[in-house]
N, C-alpha and C. Protein backbone atom coordinates (compact mmCIF):
# COMPACT_ATOMS: atom_id res chain seq x y z
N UNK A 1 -2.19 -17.21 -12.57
CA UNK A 1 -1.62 -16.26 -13.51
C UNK A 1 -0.92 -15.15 -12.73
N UNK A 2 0.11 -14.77 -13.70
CA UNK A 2 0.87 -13.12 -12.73
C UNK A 2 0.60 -12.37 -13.47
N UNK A 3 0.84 -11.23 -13.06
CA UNK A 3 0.95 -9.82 -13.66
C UNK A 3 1.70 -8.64 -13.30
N UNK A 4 2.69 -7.92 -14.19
CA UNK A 4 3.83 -7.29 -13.72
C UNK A 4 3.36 -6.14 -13.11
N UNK A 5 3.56 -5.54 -11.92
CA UNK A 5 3.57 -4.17 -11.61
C UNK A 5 5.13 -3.68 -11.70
N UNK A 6 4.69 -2.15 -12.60
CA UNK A 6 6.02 -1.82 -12.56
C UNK A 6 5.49 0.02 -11.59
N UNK A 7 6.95 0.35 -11.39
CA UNK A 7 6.94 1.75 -11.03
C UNK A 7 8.28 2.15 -10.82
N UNK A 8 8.63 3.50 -11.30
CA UNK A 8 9.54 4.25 -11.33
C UNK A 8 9.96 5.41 -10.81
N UNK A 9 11.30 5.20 -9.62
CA UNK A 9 11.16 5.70 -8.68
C UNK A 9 12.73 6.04 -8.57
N UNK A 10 13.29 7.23 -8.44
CA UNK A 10 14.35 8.09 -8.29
C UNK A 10 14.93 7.84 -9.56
N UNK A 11 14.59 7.41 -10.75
CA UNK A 11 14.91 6.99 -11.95
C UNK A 11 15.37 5.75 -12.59
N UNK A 12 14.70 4.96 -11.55
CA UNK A 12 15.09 3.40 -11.42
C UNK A 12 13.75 2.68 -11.69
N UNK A 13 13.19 2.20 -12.40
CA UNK A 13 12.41 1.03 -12.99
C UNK A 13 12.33 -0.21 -12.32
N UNK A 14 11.37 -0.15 -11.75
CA UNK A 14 10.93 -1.58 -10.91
C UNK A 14 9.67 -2.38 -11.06
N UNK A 15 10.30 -3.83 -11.90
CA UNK A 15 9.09 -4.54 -11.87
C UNK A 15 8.98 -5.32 -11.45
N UNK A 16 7.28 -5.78 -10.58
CA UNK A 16 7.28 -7.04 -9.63
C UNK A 16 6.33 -7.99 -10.36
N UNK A 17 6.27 -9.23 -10.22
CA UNK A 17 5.38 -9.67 -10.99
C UNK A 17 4.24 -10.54 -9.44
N UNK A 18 3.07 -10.25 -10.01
CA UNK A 18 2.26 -10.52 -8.80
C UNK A 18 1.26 -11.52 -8.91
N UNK A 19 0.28 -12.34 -8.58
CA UNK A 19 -1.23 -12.71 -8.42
C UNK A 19 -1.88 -11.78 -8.99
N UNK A 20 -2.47 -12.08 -10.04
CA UNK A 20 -3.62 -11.55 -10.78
C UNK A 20 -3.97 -10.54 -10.00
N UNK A 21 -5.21 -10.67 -9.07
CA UNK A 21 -6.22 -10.69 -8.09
C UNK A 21 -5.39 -9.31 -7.10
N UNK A 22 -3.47 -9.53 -7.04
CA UNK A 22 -2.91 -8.75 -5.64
C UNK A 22 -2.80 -7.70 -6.70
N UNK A 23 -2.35 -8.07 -8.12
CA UNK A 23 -2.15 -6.93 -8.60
C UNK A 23 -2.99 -5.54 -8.95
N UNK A 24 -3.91 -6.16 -8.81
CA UNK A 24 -5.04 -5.37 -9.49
C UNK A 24 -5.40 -4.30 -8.23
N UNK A 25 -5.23 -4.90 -6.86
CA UNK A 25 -5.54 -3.92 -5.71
C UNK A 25 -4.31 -3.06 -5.85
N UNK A 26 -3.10 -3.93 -5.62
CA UNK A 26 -1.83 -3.10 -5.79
C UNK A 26 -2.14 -2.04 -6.54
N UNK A 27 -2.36 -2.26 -7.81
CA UNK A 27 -1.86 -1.11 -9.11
C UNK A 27 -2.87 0.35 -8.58
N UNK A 28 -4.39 0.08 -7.77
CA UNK A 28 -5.43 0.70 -8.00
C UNK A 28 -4.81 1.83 -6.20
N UNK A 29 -4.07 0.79 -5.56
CA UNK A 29 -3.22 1.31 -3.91
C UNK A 29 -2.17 2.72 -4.61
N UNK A 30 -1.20 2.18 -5.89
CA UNK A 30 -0.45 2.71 -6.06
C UNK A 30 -0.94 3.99 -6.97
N UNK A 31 -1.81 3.84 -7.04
CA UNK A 31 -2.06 5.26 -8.22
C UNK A 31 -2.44 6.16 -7.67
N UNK A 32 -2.95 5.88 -6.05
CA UNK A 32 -3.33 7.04 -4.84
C UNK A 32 -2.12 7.48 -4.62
N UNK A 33 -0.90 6.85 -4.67
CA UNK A 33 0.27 7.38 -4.10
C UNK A 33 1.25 8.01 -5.12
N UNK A 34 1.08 7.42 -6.13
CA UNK A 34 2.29 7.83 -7.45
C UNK A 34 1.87 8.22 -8.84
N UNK A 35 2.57 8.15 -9.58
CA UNK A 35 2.64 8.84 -11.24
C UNK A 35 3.29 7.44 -11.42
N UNK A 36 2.11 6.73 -11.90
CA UNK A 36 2.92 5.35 -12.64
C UNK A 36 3.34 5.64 -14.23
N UNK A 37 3.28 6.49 -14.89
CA UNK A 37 3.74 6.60 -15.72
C UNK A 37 4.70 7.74 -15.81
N UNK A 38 5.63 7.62 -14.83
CA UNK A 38 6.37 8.84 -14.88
C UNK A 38 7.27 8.32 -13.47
N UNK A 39 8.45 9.35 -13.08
CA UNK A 39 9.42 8.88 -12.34
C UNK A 39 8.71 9.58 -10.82
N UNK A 40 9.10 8.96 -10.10
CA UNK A 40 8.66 9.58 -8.85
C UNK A 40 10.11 9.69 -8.17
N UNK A 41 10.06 10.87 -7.20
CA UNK A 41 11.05 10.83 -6.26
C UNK A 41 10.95 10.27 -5.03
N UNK A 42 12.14 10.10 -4.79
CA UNK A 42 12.43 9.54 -3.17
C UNK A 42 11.18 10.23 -1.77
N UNK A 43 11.26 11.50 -2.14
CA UNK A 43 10.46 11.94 -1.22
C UNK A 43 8.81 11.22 -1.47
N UNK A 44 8.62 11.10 -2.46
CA UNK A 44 6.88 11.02 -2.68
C UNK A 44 7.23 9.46 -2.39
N UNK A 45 8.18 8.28 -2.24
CA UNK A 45 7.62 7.46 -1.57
C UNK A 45 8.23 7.59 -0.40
N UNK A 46 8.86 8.23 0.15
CA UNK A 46 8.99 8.25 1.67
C UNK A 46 7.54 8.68 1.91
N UNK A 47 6.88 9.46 1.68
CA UNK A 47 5.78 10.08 1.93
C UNK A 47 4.26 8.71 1.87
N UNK A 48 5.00 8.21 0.82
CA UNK A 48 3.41 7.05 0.26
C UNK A 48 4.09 6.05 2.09
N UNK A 49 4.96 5.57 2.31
CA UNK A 49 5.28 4.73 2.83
C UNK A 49 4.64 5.26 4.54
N UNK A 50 5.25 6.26 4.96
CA UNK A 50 4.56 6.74 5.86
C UNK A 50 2.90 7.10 5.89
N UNK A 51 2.44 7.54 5.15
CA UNK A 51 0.66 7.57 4.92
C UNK A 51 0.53 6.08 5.06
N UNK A 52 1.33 5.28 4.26
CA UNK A 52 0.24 3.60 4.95
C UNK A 52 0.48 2.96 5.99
N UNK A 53 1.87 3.75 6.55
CA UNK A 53 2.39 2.54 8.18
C UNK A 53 1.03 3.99 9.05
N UNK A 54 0.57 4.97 8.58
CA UNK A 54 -0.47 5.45 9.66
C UNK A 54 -1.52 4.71 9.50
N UNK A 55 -2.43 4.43 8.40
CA UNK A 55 -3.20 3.75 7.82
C UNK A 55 -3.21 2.16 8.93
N UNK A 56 -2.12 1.43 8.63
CA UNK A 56 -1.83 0.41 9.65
C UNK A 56 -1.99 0.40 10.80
N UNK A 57 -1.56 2.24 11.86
CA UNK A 57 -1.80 1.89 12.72
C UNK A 57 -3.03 2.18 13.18
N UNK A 58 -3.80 3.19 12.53
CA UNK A 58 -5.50 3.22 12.56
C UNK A 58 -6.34 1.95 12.42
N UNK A 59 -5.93 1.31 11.74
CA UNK A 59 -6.41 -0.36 11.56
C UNK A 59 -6.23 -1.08 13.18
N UNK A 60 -5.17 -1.15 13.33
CA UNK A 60 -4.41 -1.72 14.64
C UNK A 60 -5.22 -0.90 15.81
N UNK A 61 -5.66 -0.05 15.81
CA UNK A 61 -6.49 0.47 17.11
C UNK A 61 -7.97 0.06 17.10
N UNK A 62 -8.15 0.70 15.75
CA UNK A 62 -9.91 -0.20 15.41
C UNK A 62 -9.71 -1.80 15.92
N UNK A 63 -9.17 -2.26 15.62
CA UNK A 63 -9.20 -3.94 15.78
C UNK A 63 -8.81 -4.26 17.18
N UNK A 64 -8.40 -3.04 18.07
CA UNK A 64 -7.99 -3.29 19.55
C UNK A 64 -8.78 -3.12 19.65
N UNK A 65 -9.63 -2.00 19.50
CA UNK A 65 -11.21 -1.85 20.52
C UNK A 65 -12.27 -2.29 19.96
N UNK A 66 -12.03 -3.50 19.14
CA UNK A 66 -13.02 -4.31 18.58
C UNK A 66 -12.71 -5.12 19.23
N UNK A 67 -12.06 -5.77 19.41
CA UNK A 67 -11.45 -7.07 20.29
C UNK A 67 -12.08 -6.20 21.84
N UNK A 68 -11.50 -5.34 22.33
CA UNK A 68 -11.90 -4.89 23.40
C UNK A 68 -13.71 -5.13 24.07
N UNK A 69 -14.60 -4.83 22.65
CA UNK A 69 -15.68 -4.80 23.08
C UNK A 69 -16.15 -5.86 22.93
N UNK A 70 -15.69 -7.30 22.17
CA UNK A 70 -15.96 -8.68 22.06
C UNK A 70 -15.68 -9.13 23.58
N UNK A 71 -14.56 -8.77 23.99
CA UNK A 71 -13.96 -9.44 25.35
C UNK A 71 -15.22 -8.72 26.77
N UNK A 72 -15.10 -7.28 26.42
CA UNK A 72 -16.32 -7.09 27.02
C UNK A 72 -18.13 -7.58 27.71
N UNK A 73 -18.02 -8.23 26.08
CA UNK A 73 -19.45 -8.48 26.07
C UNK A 73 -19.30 -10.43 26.69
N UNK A 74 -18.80 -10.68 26.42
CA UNK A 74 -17.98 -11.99 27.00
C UNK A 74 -18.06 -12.11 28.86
């Protein structure tokens, strides 16, 4: 099954249609970042977009020095 995520952004209406299951994380990701019922500006997702490529790279270090201490113990 899909399910549409929509969001509205510099006054432009965008809908994606997703996996049940992606949407449901999606919709619950996007409501930390936006006004889904309302228009968002350019800045507030430049802003959402940057908060998750940091997010990514905090992930990306945890998982280096997890790997680090596997190879360690090895």
């Amino acid at each position: 099954m899909s399910k549409k995520v929509s969001l509205t952004v510099n006054r432009s209406r965008f809908d994606i249609d997703l996996d049940d299951a992606f949407a449901d994380f999606l919709l619950e990701q996007l409501d930390k970042d936006f006004k889904l019922d309302a228009n968002n500006d350019l800045k507030v997702l430049l802003q959402a977009y940057v908060r998750k490529n940091y997010e990514l790279f905090e992930q990306a270090g945890r998982l280096e020095e997890m790997l680090n201490t596997i190879d360690a113990k090895n």
